[in-house]
Each structure stands twice: as C-alpha cells, then as structure tokens.
PDB file of N, CA and C in Angstrom:
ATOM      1  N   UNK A   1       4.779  -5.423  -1.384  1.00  0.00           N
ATOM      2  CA  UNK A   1       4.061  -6.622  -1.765  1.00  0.00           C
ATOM      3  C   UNK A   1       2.634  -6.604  -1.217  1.00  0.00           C
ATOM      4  N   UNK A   2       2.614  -6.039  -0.001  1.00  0.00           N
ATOM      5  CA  UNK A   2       1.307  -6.115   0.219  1.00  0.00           C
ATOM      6  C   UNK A   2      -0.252  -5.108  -0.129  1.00  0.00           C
ATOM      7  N   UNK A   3       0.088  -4.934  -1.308  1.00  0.00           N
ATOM      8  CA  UNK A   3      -0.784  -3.894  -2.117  1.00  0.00           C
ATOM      9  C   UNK A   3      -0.918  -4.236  -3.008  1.00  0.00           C
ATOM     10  N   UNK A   4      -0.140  -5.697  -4.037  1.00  0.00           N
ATOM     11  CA  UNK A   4      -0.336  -6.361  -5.174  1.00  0.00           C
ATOM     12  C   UNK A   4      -0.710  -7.428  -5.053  1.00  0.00           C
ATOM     13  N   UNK A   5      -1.245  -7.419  -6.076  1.00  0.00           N
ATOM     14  CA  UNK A   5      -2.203  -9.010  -6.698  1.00  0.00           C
ATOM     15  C   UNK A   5      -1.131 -10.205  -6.993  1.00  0.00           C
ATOM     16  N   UNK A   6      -1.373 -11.013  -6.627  1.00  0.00           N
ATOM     17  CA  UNK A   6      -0.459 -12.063  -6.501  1.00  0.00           C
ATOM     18  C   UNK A   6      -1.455 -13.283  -6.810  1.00  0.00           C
ATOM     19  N   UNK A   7      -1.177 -14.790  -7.208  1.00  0.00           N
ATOM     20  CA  UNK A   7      -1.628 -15.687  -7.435  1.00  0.00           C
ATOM     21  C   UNK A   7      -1.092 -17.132  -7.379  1.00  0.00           C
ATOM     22  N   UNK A   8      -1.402 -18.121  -6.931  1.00  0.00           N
ATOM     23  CA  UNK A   8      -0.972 -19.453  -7.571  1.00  0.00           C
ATOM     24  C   UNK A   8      -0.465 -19.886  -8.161  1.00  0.00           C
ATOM     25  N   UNK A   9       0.897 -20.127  -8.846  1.00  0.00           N
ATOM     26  CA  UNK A   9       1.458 -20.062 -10.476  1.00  0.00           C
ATOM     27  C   UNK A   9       0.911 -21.405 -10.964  1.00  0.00           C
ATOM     28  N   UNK A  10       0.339 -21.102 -12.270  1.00  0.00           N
ATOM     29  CA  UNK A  10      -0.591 -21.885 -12.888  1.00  0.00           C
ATOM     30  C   UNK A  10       0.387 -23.186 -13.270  1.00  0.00           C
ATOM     31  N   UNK A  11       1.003 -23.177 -13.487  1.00  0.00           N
ATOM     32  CA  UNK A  11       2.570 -24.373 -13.054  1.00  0.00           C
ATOM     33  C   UNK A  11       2.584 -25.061 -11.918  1.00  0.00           C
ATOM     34  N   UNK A  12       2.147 -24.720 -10.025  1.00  0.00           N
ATOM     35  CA  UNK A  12       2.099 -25.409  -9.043  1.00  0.00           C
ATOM     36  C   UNK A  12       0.760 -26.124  -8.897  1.00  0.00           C
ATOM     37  N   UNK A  13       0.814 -26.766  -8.274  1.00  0.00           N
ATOM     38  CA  UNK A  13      -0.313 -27.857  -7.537  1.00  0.00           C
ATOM     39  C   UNK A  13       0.090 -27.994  -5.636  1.00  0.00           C
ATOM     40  N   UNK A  14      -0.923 -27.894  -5.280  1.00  0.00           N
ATOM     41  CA  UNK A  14      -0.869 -27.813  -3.905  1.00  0.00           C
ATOM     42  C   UNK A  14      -1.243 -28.864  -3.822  1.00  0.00           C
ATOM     43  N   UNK A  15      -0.950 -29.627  -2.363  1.00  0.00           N
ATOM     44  CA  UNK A  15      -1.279 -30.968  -2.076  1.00  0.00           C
ATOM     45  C   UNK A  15      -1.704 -31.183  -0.427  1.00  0.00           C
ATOM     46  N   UNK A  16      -2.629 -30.563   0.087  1.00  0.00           N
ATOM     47  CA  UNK A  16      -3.200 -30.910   1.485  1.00  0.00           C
ATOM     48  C   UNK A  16      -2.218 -31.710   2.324  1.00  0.00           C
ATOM     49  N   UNK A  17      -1.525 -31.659   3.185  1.00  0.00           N
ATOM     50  CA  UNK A  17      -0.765 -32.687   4.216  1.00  0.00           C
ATOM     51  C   UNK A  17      -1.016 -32.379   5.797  1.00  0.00           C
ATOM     52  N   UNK A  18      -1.055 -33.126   6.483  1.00  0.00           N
ATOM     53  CA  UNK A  18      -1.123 -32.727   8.181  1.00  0.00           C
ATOM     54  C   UNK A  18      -0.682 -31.823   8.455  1.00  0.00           C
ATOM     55  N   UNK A  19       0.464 -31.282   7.738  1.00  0.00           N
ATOM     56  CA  UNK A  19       1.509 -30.106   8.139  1.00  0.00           C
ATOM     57  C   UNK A  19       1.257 -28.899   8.422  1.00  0.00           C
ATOM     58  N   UNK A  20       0.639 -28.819   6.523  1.00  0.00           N
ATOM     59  CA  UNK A  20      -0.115 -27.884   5.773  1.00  0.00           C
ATOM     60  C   UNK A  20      -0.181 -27.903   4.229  1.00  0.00           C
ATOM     61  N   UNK A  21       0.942 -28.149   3.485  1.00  0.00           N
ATOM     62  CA  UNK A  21       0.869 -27.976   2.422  1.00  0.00           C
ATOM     63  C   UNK A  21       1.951 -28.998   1.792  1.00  0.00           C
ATOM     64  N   UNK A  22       2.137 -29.200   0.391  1.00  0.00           N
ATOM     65  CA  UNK A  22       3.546 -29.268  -0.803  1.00  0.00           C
ATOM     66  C   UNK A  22       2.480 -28.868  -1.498  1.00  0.00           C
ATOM     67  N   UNK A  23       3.626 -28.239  -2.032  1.00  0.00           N
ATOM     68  CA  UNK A  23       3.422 -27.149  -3.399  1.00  0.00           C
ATOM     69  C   UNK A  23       4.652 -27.904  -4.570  1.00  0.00           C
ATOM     70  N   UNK A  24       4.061 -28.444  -5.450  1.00  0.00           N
ATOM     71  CA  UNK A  24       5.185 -28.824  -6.430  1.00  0.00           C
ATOM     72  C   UNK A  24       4.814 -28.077  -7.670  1.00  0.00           C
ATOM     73  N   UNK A  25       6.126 -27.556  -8.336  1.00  0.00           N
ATOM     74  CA  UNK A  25       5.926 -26.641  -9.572  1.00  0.00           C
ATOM     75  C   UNK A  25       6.549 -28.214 -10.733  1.00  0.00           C
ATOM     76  N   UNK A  26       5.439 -27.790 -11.484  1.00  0.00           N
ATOM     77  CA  UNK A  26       5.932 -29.233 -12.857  1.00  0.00           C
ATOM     78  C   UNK A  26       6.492 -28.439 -13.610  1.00  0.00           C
ATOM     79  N   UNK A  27       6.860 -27.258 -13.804  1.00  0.00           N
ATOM     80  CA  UNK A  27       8.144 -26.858 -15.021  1.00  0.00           C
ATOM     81  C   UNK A  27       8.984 -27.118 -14.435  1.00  0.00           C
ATOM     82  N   UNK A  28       9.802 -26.910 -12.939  1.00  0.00           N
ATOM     83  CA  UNK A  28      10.826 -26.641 -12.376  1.00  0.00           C
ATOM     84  C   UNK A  28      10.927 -28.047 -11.581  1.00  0.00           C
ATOM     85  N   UNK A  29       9.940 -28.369 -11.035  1.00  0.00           N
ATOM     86  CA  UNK A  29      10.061 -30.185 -10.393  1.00  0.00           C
ATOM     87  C   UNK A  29      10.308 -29.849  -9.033  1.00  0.00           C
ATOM     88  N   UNK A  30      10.400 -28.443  -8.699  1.00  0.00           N
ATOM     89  CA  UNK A  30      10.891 -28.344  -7.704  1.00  0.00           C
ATOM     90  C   UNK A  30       9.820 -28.074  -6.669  1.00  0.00           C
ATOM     91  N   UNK A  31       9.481 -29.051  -5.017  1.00  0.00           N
ATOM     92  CA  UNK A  31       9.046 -29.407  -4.441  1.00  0.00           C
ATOM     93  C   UNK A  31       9.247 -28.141  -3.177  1.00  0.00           C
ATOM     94  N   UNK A  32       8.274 -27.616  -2.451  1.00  0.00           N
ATOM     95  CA  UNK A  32       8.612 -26.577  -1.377  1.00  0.00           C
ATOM     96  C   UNK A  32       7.156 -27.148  -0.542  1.00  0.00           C
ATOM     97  N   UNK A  33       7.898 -27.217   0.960  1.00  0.00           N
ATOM     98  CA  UNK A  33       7.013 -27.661   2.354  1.00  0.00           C
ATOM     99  C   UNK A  33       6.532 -26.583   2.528  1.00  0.00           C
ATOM    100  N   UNK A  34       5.192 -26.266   2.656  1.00  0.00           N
ATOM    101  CA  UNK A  34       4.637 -25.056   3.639  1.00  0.00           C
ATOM    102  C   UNK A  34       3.636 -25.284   4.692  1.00  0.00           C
ATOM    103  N   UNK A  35       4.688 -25.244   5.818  1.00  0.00           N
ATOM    104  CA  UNK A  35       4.758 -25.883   7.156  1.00  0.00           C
ATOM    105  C   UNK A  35       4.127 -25.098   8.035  1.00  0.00           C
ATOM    106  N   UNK A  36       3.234 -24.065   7.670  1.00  0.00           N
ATOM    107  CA  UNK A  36       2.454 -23.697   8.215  1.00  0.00           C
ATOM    108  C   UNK A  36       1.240 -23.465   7.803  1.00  0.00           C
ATOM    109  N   UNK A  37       0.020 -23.789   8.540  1.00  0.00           N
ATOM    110  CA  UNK A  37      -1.400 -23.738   7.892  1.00  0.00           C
ATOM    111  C   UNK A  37      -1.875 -22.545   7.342  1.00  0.00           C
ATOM    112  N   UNK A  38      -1.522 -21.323   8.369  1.00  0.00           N
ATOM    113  CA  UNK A  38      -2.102 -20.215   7.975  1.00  0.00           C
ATOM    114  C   UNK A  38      -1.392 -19.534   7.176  1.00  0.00           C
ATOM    115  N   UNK A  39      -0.310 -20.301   6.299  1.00  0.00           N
ATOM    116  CA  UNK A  39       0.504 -19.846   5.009  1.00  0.00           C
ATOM    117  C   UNK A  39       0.255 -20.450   4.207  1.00  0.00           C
ATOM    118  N   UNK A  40      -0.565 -21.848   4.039  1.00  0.00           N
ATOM    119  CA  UNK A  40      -1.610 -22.255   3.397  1.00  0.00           C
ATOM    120  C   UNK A  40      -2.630 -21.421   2.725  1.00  0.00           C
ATOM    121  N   UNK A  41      -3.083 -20.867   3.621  1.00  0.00           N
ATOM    122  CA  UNK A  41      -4.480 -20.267   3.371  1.00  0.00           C
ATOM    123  C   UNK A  41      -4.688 -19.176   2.954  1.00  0.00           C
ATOM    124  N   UNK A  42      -3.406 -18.500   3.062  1.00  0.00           N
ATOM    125  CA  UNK A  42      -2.835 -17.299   2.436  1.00  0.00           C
ATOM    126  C   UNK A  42      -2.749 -17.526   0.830  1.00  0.00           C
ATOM    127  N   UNK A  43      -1.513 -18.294   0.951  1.00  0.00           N
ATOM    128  CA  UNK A  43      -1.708 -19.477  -0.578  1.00  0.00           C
ATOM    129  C   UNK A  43      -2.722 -19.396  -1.088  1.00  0.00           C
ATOM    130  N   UNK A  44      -3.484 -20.202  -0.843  1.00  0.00           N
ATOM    131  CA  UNK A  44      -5.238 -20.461  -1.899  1.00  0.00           C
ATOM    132  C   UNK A  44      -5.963 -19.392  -1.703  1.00  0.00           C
ATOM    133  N   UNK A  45      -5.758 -18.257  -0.861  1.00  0.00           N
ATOM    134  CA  UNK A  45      -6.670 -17.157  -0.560  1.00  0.00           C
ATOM    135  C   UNK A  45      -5.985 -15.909  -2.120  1.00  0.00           C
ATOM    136  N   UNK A  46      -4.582 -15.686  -2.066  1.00  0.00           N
ATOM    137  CA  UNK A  46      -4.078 -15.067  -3.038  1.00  0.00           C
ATOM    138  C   UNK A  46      -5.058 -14.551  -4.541  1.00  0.00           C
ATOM    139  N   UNK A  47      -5.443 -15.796  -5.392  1.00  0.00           N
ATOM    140  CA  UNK A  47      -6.074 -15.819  -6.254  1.00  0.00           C
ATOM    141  C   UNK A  47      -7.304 -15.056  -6.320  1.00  0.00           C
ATOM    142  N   UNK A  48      -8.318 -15.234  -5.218  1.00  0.00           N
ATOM    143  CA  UNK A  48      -9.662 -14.698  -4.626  1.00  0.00           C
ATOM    144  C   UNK A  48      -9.246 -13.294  -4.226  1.00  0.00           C
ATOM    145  N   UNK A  49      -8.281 -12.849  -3.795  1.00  0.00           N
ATOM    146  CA  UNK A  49      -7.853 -11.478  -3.033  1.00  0.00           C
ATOM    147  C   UNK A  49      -7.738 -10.499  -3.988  1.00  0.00           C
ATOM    148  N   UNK A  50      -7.540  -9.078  -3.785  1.00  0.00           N
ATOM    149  CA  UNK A  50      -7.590  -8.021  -4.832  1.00  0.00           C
ATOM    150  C   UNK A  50      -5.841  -7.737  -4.315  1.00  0.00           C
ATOM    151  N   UNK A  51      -5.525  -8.302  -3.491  1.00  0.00           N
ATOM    152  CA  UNK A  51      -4.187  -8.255  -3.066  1.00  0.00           C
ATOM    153  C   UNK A  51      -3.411  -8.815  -1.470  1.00  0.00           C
ATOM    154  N   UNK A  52      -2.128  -8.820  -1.458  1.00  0.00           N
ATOM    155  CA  UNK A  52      -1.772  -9.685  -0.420  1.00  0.00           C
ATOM    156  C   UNK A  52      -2.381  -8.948   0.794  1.00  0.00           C
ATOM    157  N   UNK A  53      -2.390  -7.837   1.229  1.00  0.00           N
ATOM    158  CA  UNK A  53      -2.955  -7.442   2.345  1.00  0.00           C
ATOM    159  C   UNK A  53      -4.662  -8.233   2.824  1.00  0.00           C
ATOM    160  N   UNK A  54      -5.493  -8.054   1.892  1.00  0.00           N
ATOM    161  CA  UNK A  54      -6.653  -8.965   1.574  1.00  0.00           C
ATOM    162  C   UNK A  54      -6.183 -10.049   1.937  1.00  0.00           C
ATOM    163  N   UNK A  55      -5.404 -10.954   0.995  1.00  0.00           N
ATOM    164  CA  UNK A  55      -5.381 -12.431   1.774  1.00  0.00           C
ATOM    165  C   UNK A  55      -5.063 -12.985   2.961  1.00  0.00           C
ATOM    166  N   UNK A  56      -4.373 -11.862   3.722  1.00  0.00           N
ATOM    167  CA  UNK A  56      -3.594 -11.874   5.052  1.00  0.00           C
ATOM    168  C   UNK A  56      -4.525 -11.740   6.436  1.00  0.00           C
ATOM    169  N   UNK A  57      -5.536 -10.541   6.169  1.00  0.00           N
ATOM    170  CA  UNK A  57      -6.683 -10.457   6.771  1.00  0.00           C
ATOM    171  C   UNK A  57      -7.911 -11.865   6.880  1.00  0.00           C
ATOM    172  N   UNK A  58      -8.052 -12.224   5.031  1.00  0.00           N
ATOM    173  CA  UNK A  58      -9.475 -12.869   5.295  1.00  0.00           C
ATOM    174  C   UNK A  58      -8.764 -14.574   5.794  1.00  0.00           C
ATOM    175  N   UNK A  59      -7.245 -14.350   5.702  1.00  0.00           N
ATOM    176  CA  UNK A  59      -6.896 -16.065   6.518  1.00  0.00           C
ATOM    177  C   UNK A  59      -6.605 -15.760   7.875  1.00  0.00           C
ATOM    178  N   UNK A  60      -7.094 -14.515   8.375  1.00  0.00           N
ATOM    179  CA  UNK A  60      -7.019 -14.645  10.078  1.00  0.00           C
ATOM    180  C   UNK A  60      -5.133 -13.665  10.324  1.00  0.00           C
ATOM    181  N   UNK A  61      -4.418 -13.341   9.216  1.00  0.00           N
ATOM    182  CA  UNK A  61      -3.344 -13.639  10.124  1.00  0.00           C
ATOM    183  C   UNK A  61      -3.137 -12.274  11.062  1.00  0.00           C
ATOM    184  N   UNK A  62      -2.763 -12.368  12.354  1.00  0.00           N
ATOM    185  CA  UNK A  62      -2.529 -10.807  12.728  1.00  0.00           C
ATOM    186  C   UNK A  62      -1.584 -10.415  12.053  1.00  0.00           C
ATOM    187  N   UNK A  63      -1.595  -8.728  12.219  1.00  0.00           N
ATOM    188  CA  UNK A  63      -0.749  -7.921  11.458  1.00  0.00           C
ATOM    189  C   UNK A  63       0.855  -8.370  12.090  1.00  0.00           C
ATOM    190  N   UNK A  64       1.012  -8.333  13.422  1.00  0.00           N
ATOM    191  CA  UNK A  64       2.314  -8.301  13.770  1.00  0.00           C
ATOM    192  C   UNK A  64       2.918  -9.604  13.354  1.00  0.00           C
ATOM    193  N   UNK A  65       1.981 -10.624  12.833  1.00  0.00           N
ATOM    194  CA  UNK A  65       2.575 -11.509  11.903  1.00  0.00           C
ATOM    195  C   UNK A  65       2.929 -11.399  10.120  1.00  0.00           C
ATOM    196  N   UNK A  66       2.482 -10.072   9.975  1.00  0.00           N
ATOM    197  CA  UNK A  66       2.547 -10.123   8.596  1.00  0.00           C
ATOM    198  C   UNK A  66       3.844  -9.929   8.081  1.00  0.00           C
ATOM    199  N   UNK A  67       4.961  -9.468   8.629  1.00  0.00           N
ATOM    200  CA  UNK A  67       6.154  -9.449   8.051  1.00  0.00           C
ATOM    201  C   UNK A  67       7.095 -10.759   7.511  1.00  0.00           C
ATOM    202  N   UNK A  68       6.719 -11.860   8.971  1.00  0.00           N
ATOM    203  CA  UNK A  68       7.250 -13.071   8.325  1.00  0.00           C
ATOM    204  C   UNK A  68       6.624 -13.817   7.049  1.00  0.00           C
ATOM    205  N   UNK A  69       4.871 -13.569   7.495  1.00  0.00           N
ATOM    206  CA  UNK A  69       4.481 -14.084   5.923  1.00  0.00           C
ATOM    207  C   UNK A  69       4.704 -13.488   4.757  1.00  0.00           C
ATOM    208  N   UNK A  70       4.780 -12.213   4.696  1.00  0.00           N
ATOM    209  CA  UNK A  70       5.532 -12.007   3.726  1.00  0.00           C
ATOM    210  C   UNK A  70       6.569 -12.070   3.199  1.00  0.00           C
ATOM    211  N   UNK A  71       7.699 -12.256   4.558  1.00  0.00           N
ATOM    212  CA  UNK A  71       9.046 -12.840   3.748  1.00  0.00           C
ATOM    213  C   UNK A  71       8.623 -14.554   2.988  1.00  0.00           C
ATOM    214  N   UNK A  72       7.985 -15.038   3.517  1.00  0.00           N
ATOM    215  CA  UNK A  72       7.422 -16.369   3.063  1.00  0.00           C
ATOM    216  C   UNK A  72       7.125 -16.331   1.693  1.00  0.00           C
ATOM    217  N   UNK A  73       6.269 -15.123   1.131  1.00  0.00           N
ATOM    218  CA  UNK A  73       5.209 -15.257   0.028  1.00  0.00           C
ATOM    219  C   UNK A  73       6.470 -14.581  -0.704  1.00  0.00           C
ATOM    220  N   UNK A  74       7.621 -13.205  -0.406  1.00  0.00           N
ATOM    221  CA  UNK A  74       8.441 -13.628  -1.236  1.00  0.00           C
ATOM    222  C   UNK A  74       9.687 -14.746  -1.665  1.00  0.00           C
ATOM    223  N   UNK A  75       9.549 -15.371  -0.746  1.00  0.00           N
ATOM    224  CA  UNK A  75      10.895 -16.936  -0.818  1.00  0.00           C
ATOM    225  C   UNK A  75       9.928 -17.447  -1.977  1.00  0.00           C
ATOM    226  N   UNK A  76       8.554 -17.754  -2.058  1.00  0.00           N
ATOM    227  CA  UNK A  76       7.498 -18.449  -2.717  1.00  0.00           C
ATOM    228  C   UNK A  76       7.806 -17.735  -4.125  1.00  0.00           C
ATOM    229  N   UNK A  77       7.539 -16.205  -4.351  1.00  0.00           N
ATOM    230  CA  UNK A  77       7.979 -15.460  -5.514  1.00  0.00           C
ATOM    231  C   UNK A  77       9.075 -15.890  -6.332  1.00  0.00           C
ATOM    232  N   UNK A  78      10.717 -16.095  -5.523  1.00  0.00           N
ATOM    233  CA  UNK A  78      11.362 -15.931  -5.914  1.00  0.00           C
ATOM    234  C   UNK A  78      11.549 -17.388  -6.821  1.00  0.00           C
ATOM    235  N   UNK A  79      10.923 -18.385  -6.232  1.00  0.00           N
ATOM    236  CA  UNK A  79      10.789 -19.477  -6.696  1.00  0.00           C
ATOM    237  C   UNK A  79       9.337 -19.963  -7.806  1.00  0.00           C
ATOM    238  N   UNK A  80       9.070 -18.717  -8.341  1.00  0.00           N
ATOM    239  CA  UNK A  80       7.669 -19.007  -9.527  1.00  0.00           C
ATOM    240  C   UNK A  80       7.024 -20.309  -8.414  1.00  0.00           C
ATOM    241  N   UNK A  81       6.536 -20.020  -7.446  1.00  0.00           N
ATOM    242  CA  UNK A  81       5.455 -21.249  -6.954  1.00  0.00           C
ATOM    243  C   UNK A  81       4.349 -19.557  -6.797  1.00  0.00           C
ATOM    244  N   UNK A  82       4.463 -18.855  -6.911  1.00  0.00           N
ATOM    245  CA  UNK A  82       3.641 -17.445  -6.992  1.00  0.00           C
ATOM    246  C   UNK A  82       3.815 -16.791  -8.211  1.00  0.00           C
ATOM    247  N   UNK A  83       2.751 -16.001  -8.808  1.00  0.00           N
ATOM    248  CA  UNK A  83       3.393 -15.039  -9.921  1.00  0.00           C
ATOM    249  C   UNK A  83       1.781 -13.895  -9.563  1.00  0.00           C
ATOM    250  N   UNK A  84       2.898 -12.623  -9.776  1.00  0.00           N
ATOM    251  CA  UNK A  84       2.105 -11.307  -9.606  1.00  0.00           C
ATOM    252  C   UNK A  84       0.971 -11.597 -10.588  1.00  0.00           C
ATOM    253  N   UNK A  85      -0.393 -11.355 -10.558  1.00  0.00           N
ATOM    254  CA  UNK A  85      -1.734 -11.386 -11.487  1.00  0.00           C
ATOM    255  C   UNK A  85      -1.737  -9.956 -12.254  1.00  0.00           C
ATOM    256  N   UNK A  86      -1.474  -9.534 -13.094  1.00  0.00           N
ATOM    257  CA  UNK A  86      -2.290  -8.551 -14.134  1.00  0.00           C
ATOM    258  C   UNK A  86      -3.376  -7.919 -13.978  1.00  0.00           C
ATOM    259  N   UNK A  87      -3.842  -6.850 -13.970  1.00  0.00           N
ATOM    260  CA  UNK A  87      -4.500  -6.030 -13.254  1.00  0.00           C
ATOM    261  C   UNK A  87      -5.226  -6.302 -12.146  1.00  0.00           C
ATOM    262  N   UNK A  88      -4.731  -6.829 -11.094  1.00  0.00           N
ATOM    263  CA  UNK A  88      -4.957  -6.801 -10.066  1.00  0.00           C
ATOM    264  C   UNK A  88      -6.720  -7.290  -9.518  1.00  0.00           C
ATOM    265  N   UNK A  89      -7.010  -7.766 -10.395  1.00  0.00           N
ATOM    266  CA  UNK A  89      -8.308  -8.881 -10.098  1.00  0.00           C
ATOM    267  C   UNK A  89      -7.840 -10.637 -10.023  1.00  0.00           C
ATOM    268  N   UNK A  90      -9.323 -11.061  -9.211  1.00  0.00           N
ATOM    269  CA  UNK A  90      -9.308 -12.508  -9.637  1.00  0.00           C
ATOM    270  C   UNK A  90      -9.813 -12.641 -10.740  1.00  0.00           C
TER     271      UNK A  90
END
C-alpha cells in the first residue's frame, strides 16, 4: 500500500471534530471516527500525494508508526471511505 495512489472516496465527506475527524460515506450511510489527528492528515494529504508513503511523510508521521497507519488506511479501504486513484497522480 505504501507505493500506491490512494484518495478520498468521492462518496465521503470529512467533518473537522476535537478528536479529529467523521468521515461519513452517503452511498453506504456508514459513519467511521478517526480518532486520531495525524490520521486525519494523512486522510486529506492522500489526494495531493503521488502515494501513501508521500502522505505519511508530508503529515509528520514517523516511520515506526507507519504500520499502524496503514492498517488504519486499509480498515478505511476496506470500507470505500478510500479508493485507489488511477494512474497514480492528483
């Protein structure tokens, strides 16, 4: 995952909270907390990135954190609140 282009699914809406995030998808209705900031920023960074490694770096995260965010960004996958981008641009 962390060599592909990934994005926002044009279906979610993010919603700013103290926390960090809700992400609600309007095809699916289905509502997901992301309870951490710098998985936020990963989030909105995705789109801008040429890939997840990119977004992981320019939101600060250290590497020895990158395994949990990535289990994160795939729980996010598995649930279309993410979808892989097409040739790998923004």
């Amino acid at each position: 995952m962390l060599d592909e282009a990934w994005s926002l699914s044009s279906s979610v809406a993010l919603r700013p909270e103290p926390f960090g995030a809700l992400a609600y998808h309007f095809g699916t209705r289905r509502l997901t907390f992301l309870k951490a900031p710098g998985l936020v920023e990963v989030v909105r960074g995705l789109g801008a990135a040429p890939d997840v490694r990119d977004a992981l770096t320019t939101a600060g995260i250290d590497t020895a954190e990158w395994p949990t965010y990535v289990a994160a960004l795939r729980r996010l996958a598995d649930t279309d609140m993410i979808a892989p981008r097409t040739g790998g641009s923004a």
